[in-house]
PDB file of N, CA and C in Angstrom:
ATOM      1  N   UNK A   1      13.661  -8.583 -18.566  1.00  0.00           N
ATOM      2  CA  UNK A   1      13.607  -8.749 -17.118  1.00  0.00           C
ATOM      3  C   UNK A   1      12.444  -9.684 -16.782  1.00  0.00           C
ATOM      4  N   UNK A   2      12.755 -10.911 -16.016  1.00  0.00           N
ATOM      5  CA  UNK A   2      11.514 -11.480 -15.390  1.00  0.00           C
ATOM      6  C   UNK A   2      10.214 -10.654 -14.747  1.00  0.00           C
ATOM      7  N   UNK A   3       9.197 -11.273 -14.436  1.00  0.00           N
ATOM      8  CA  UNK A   3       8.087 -10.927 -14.342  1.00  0.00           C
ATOM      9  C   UNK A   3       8.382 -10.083 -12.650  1.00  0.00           C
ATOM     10  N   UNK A   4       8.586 -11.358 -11.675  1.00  0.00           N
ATOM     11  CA  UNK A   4       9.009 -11.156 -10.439  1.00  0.00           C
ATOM     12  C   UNK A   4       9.878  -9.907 -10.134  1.00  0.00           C
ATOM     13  N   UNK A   5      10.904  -9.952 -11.275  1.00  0.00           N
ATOM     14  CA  UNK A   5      11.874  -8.821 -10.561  1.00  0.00           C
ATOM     15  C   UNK A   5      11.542  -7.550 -11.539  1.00  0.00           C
ATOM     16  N   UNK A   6      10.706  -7.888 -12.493  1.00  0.00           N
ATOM     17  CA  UNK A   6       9.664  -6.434 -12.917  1.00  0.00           C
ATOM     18  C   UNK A   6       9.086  -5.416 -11.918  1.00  0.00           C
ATOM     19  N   UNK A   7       8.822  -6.212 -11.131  1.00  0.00           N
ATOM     20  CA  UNK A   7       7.474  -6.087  -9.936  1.00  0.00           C
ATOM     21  C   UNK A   7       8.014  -5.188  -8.775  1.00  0.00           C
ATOM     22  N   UNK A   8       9.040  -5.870  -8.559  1.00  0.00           N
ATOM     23  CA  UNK A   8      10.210  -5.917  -7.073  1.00  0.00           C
ATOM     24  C   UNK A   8      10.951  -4.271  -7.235  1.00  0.00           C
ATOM     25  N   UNK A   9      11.225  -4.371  -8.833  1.00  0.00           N
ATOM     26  CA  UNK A   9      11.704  -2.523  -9.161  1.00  0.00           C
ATOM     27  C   UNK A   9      10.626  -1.417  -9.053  1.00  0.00           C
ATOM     28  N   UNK A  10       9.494  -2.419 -10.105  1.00  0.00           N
ATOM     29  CA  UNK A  10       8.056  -1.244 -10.187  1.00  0.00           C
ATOM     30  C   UNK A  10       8.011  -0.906  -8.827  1.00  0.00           C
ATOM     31  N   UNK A  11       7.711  -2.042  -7.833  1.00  0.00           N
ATOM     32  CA  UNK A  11       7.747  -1.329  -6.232  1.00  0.00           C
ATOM     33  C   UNK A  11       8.188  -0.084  -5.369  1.00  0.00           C
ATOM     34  N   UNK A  12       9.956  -0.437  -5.546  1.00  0.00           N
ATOM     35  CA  UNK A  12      10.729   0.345  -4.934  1.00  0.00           C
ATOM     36  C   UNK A  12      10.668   1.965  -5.941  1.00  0.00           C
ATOM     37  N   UNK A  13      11.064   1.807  -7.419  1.00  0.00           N
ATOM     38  CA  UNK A  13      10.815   3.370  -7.760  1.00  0.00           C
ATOM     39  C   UNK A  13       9.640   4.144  -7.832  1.00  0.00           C
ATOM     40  N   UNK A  14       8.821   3.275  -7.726  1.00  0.00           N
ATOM     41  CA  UNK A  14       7.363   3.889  -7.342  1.00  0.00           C
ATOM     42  C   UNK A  14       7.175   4.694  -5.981  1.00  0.00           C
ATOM     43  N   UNK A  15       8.221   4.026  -5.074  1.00  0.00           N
ATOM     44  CA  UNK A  15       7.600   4.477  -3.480  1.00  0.00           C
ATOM     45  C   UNK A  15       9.028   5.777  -3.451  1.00  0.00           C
ATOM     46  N   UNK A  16      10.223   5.493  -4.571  1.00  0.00           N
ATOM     47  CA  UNK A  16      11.445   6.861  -3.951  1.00  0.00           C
ATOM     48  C   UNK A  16      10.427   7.725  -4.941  1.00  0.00           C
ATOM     49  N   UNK A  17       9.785   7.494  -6.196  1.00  0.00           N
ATOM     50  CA  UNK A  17       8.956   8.651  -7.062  1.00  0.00           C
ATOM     51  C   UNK A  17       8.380   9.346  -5.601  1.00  0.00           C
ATOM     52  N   UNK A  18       7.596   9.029  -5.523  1.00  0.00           N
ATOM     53  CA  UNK A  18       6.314   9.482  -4.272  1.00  0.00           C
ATOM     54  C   UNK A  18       6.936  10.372  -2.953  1.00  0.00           C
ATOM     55  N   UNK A  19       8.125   9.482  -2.410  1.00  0.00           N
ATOM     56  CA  UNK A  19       8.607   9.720  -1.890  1.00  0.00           C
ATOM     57  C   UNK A  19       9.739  10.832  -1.519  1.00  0.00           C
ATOM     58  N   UNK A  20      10.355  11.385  -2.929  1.00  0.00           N
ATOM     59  CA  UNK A  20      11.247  12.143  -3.128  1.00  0.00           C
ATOM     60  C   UNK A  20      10.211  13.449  -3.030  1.00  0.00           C
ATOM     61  N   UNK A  21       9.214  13.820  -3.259  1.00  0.00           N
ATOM     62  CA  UNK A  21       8.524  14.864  -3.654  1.00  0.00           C
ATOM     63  C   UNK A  21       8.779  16.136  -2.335  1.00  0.00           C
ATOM     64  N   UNK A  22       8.160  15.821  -1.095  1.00  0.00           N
ATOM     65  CA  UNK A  22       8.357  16.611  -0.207  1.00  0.00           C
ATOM     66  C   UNK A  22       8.271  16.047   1.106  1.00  0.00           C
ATOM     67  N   UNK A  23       8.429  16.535   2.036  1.00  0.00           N
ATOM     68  CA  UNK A  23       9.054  16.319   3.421  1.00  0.00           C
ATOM     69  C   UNK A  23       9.960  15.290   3.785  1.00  0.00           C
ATOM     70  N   UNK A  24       9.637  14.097   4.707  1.00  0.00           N
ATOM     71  CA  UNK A  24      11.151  13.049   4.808  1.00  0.00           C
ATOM     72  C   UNK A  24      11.714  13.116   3.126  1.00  0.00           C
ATOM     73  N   UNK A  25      13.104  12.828   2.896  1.00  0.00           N
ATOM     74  CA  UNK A  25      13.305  11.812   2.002  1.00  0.00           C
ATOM     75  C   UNK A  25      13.381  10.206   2.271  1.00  0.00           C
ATOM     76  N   UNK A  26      12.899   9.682   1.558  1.00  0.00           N
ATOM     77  CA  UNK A  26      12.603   8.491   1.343  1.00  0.00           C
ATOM     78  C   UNK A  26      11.687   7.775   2.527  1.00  0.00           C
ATOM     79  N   UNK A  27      10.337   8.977   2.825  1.00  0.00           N
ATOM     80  CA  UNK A  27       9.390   8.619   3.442  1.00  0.00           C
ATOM     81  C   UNK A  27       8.116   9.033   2.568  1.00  0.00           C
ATOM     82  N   UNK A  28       7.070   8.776   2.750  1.00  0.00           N
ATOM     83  CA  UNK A  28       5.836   9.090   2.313  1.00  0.00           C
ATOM     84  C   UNK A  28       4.875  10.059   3.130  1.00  0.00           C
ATOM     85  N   UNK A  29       4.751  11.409   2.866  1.00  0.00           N
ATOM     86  CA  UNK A  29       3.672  11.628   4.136  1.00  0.00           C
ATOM     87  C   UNK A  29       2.160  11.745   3.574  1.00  0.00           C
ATOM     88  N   UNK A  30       1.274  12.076   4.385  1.00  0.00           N
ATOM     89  CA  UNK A  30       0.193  11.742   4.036  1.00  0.00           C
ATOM     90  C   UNK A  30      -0.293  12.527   2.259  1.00  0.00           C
ATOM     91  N   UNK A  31      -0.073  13.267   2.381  1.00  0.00           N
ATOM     92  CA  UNK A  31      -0.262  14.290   0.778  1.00  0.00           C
ATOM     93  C   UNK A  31       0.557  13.223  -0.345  1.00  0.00           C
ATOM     94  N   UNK A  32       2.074  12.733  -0.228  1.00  0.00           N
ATOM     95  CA  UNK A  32       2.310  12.237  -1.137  1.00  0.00           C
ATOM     96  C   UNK A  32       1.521  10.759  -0.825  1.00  0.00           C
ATOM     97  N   UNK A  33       1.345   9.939   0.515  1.00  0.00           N
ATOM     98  CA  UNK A  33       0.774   8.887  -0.125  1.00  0.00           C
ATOM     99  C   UNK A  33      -0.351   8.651  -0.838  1.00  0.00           C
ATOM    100  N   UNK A  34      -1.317   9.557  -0.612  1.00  0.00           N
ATOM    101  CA  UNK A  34      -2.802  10.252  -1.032  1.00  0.00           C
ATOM    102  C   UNK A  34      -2.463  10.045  -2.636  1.00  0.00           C
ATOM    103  N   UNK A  35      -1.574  10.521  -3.162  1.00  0.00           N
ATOM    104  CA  UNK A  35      -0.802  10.883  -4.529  1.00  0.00           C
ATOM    105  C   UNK A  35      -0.741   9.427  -5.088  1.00  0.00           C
ATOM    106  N   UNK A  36      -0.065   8.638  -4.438  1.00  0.00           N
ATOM    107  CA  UNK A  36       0.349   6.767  -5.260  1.00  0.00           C
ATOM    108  C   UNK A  36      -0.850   6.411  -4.432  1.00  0.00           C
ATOM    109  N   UNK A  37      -1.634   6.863  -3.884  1.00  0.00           N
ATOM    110  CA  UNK A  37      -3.365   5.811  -4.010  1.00  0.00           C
ATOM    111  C   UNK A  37      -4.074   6.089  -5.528  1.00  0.00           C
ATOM    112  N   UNK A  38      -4.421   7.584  -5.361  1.00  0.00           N
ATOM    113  CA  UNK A  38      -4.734   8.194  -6.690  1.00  0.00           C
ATOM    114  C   UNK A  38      -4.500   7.435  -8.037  1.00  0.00           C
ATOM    115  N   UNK A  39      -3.050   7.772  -8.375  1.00  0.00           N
ATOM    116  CA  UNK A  39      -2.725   7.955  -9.598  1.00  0.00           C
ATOM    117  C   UNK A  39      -2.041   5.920  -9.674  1.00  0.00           C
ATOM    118  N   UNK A  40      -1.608   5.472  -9.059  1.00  0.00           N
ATOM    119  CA  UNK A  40      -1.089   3.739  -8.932  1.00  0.00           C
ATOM    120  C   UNK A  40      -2.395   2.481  -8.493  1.00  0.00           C
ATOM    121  N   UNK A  41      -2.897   3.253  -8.105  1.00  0.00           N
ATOM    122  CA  UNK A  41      -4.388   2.054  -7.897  1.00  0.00           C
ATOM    123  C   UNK A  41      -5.242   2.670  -8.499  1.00  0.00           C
ATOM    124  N   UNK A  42      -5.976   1.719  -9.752  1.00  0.00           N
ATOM    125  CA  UNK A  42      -6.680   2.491 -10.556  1.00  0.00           C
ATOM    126  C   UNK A  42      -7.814   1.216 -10.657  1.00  0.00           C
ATOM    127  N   UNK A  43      -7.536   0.395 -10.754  1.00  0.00           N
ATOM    128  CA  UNK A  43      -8.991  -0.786 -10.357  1.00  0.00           C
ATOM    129  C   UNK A  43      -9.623  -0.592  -9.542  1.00  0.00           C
ATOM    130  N   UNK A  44     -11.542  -0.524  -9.201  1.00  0.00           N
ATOM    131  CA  UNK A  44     -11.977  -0.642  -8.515  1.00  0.00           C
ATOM    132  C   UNK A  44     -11.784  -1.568  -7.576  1.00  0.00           C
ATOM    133  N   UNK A  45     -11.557  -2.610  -7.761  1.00  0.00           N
ATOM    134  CA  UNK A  45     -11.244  -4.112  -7.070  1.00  0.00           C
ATOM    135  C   UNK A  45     -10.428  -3.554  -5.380  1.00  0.00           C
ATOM    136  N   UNK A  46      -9.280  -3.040  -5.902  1.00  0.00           N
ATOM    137  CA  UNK A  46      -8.643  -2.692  -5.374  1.00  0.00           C
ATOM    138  C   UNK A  46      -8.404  -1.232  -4.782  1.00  0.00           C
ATOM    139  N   UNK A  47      -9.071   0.040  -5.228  1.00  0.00           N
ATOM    140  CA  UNK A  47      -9.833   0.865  -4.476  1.00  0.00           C
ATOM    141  C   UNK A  47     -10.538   0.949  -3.574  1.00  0.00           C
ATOM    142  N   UNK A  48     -11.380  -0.114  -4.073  1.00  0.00           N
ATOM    143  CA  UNK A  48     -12.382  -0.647  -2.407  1.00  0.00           C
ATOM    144  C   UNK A  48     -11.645  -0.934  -1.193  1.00  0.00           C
ATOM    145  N   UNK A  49     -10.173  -1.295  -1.279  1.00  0.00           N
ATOM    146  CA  UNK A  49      -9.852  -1.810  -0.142  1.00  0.00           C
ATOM    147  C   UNK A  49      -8.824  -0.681   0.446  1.00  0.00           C
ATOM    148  N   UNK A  50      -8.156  -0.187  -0.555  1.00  0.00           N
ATOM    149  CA  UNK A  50      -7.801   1.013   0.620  1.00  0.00           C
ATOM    150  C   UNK A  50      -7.494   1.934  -0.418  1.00  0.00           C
ATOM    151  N   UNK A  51      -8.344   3.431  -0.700  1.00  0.00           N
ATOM    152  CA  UNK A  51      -8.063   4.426  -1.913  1.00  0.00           C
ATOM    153  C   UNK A  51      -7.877   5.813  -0.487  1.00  0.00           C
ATOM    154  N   UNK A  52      -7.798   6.482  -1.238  1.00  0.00           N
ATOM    155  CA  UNK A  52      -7.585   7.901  -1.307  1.00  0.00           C
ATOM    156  C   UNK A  52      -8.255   8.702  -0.306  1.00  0.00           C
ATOM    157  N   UNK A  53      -9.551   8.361   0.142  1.00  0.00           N
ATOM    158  CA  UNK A  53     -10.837   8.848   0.122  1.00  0.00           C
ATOM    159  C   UNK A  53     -10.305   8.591   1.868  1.00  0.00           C
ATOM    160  N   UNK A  54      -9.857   7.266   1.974  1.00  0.00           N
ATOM    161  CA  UNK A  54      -9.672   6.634   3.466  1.00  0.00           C
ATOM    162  C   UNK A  54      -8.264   6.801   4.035  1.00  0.00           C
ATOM    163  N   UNK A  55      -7.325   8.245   3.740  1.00  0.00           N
ATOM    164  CA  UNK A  55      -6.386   8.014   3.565  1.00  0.00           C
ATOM    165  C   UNK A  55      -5.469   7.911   5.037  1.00  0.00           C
ATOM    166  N   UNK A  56      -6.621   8.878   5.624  1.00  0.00           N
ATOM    167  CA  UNK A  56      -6.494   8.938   7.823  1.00  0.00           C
ATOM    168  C   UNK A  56      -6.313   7.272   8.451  1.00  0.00           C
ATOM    169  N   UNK A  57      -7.615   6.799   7.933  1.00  0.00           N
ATOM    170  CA  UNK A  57      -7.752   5.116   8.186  1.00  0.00           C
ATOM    171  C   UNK A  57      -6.211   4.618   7.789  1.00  0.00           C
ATOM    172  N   UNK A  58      -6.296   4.674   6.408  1.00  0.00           N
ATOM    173  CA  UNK A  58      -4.702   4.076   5.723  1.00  0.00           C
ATOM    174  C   UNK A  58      -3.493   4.330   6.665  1.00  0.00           C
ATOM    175  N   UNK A  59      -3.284   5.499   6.658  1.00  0.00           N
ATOM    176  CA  UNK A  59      -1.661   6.110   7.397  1.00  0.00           C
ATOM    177  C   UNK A  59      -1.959   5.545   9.146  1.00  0.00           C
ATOM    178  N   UNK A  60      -3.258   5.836   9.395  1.00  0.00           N
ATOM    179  CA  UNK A  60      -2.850   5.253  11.220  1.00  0.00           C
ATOM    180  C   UNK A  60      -3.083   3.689  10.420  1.00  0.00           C
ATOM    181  N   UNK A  61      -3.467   2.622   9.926  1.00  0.00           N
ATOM    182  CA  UNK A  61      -2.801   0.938  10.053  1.00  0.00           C
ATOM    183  C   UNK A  61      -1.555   1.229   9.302  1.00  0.00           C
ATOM    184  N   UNK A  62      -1.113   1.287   8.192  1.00  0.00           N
ATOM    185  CA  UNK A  62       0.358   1.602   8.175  1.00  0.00           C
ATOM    186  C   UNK A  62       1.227   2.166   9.096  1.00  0.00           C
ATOM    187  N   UNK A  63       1.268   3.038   9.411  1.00  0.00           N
ATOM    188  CA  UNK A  63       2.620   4.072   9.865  1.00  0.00           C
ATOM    189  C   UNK A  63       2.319   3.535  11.768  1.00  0.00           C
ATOM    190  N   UNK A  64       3.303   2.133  11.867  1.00  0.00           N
ATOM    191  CA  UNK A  64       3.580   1.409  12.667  1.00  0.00           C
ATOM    192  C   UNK A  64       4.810   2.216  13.894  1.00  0.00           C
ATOM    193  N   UNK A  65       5.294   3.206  13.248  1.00  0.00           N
ATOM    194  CA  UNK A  65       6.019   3.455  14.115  1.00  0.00           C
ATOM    195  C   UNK A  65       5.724   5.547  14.832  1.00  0.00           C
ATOM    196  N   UNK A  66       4.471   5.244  14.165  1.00  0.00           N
ATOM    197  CA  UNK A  66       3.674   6.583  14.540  1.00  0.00           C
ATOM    198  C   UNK A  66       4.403   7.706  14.184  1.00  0.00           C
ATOM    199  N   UNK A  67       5.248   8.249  13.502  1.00  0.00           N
ATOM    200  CA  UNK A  67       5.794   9.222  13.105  1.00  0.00           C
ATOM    201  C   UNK A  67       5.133  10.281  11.777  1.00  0.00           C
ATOM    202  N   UNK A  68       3.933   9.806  11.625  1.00  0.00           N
ATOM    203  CA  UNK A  68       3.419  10.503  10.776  1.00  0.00           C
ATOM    204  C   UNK A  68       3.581  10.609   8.949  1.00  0.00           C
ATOM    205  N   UNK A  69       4.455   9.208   8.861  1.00  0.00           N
ATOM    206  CA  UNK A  69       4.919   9.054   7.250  1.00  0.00           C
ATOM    207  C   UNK A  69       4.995   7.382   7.771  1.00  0.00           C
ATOM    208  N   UNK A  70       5.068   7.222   5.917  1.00  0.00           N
ATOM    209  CA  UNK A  70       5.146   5.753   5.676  1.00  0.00           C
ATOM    210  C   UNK A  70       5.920   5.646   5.336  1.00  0.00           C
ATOM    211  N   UNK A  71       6.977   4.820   5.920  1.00  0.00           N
ATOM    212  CA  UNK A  71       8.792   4.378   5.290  1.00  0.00           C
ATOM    213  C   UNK A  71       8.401   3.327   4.314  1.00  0.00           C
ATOM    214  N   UNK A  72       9.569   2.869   3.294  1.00  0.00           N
ATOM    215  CA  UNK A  72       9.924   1.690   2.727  1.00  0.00           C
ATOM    216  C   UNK A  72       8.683   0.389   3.575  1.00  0.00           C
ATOM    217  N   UNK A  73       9.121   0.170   4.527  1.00  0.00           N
ATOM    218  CA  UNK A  73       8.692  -1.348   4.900  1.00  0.00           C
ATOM    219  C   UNK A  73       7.218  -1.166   5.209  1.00  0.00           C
ATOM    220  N   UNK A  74       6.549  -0.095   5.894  1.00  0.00           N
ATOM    221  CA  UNK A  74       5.291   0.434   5.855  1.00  0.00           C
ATOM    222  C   UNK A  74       4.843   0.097   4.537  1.00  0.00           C
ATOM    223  N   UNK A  75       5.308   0.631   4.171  1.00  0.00           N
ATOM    224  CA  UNK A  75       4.848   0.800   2.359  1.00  0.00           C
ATOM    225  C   UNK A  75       4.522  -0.513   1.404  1.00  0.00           C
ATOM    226  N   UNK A  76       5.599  -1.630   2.065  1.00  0.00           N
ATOM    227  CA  UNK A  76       5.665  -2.716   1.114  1.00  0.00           C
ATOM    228  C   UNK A  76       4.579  -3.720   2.136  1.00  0.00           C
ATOM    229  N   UNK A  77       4.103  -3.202   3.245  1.00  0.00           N
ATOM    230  CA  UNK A  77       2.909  -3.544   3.876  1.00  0.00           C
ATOM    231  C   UNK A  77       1.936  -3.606   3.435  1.00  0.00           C
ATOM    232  N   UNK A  78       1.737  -2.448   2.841  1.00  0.00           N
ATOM    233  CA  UNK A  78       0.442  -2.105   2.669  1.00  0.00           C
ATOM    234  C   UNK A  78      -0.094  -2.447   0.630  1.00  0.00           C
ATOM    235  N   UNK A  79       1.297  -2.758   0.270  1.00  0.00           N
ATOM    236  CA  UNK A  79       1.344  -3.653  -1.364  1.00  0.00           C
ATOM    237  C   UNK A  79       0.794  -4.995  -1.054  1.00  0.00           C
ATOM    238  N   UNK A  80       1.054  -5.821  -0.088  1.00  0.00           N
ATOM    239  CA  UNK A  80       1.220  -7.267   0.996  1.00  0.00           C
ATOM    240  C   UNK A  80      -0.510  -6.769   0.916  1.00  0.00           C
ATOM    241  N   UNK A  81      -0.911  -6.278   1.491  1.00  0.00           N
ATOM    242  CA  UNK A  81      -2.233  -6.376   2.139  1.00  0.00           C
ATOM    243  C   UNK A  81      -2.839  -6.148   0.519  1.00  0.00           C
ATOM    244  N   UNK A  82      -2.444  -5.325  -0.020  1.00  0.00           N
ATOM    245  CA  UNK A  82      -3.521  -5.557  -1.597  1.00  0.00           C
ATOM    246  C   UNK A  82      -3.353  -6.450  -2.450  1.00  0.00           C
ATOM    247  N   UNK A  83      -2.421  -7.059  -2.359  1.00  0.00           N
ATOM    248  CA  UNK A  83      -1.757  -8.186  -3.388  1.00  0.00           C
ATOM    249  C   UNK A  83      -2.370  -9.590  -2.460  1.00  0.00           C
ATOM    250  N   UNK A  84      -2.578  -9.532  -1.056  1.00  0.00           N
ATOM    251  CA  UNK A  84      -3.516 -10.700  -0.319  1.00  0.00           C
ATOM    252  C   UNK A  84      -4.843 -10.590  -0.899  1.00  0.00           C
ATOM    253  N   UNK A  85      -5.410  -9.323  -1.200  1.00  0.00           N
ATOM    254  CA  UNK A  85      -6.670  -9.048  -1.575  1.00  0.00           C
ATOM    255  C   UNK A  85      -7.180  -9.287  -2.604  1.00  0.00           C
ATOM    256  N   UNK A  86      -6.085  -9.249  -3.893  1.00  0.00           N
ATOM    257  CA  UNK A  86      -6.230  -9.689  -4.925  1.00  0.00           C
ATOM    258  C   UNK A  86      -6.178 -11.366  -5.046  1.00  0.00           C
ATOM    259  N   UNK A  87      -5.258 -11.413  -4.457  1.00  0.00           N
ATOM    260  CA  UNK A  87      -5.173 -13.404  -4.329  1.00  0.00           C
ATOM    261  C   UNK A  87      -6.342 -13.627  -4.190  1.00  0.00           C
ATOM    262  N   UNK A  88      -6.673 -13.419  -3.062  1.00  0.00           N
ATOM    263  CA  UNK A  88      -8.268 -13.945  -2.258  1.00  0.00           C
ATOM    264  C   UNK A  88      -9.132 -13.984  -3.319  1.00  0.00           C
ATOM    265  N   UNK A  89      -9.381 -12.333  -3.854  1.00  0.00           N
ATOM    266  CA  UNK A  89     -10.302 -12.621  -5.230  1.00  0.00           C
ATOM    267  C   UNK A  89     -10.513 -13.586  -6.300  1.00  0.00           C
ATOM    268  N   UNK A  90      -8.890 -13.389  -6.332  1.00  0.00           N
ATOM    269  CA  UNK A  90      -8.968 -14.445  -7.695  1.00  0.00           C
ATOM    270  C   UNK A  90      -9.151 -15.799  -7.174  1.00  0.00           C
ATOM    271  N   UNK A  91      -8.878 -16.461  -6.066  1.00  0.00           N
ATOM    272  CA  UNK A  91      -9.173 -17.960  -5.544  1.00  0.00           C
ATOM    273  C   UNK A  91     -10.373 -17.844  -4.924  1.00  0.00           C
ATOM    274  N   UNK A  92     -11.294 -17.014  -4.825  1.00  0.00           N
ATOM    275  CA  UNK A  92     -12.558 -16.911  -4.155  1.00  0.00           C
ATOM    276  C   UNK A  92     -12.740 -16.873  -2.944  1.00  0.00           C
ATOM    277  N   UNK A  93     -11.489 -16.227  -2.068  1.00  0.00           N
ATOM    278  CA  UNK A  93     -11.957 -16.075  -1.084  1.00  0.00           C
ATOM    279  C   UNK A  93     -12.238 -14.781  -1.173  1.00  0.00           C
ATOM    280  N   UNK A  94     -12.324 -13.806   0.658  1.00  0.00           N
ATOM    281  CA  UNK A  94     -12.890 -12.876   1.019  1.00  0.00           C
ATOM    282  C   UNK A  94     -12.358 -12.180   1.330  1.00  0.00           C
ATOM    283  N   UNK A  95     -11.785  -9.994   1.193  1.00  0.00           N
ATOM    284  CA  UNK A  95     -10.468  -9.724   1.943  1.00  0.00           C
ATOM    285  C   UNK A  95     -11.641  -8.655   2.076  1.00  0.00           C
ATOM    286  N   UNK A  96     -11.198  -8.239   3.999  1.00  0.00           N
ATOM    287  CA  UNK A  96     -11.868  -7.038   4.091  1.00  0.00           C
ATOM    288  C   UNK A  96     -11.377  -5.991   4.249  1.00  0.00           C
ATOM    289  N   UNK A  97     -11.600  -5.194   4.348  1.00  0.00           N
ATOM    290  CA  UNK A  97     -11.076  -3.736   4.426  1.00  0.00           C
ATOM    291  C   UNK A  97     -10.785  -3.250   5.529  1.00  0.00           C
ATOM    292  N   UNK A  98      -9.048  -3.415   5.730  1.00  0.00           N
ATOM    293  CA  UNK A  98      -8.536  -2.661   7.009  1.00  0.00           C
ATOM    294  C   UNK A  98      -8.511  -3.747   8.035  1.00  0.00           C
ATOM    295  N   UNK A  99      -8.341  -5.112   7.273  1.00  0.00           N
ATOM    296  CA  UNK A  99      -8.136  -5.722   8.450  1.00  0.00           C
ATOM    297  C   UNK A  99      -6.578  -5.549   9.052  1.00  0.00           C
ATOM    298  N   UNK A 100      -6.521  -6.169  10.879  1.00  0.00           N
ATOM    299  CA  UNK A 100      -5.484  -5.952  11.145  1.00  0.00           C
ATOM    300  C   UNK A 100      -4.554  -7.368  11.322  1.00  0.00           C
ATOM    301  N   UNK A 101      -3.715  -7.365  12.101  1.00  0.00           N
ATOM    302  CA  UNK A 101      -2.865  -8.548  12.018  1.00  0.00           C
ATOM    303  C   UNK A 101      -3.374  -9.765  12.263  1.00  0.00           C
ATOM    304  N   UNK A 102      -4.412  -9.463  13.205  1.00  0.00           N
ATOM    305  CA  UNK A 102      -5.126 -10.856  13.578  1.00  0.00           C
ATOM    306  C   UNK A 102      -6.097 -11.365  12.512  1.00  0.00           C
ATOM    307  N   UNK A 103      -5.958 -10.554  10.972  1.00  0.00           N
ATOM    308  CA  UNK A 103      -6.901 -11.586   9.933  1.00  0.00           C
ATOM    309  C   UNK A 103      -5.772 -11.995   8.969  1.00  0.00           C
ATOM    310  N   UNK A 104      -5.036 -11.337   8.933  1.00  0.00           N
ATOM    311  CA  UNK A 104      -3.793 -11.543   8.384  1.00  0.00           C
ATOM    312  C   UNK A 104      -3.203 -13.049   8.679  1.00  0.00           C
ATOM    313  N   UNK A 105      -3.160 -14.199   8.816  1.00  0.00           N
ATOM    314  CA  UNK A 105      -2.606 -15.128   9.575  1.00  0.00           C
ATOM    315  C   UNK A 105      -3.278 -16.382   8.765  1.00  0.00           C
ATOM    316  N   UNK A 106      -2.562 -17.243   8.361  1.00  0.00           N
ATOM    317  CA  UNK A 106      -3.265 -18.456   7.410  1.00  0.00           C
ATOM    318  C   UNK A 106      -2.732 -18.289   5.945  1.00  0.00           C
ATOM    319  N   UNK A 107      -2.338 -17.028   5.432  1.00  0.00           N
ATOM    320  CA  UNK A 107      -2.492 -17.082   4.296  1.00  0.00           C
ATOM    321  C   UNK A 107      -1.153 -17.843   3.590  1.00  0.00           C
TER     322      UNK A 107
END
């Protein structure tokens, strides 16, 4: 399997894993997302910018449609915002933590 569509699966069965556990199906609530911060982000790099610890912060900028869980597209938001973070690193720029849409823009 290509690299790209390695990635694109790791994504999606990562978020029905998490997701299947308890309350919505095929939503995330705060206990299981707490769970794929934990155990799926394991670099500091990327801890710093949104772990476990911040998980209140995390779920209110994700969960866009205020219902108290993170769907699919929430979810692949908040991959978007760490995978910008990592870019930045590696090209030397700067990603901060919890920015919102208005830093988001340029990239």
């Amino acid at each position: 399997m290509a690299r790209l569509e390695q990635v694109i699966t790791n994504i999606v069965d990562i978020f029905l894993e998490y997701a299947d556990d308890e309350g919505k199906k095929h939503q995330l609530n705060k206990d299981e997302f707490k769970k794929v911060l934990e155990k799926e982000i394991q670099s500091a790099e990327l801890k710093g910018k949104i772990n476990a610890d911040d998980i209140e912060e995390a779920m209110e900028m994700l969960d866009k449609n205020h219902d108290g869980e993170v769907n699919f597209r929430e979810f692949c938001r908040c991959v978007c915002v760490l995978a910008k973070c990592y870019y930045h690193s590696k090209t030397g720029k700067g990603c901060k933590k919890g920015k919102g849409k208005e830093g988001e823009q340029g990239d």
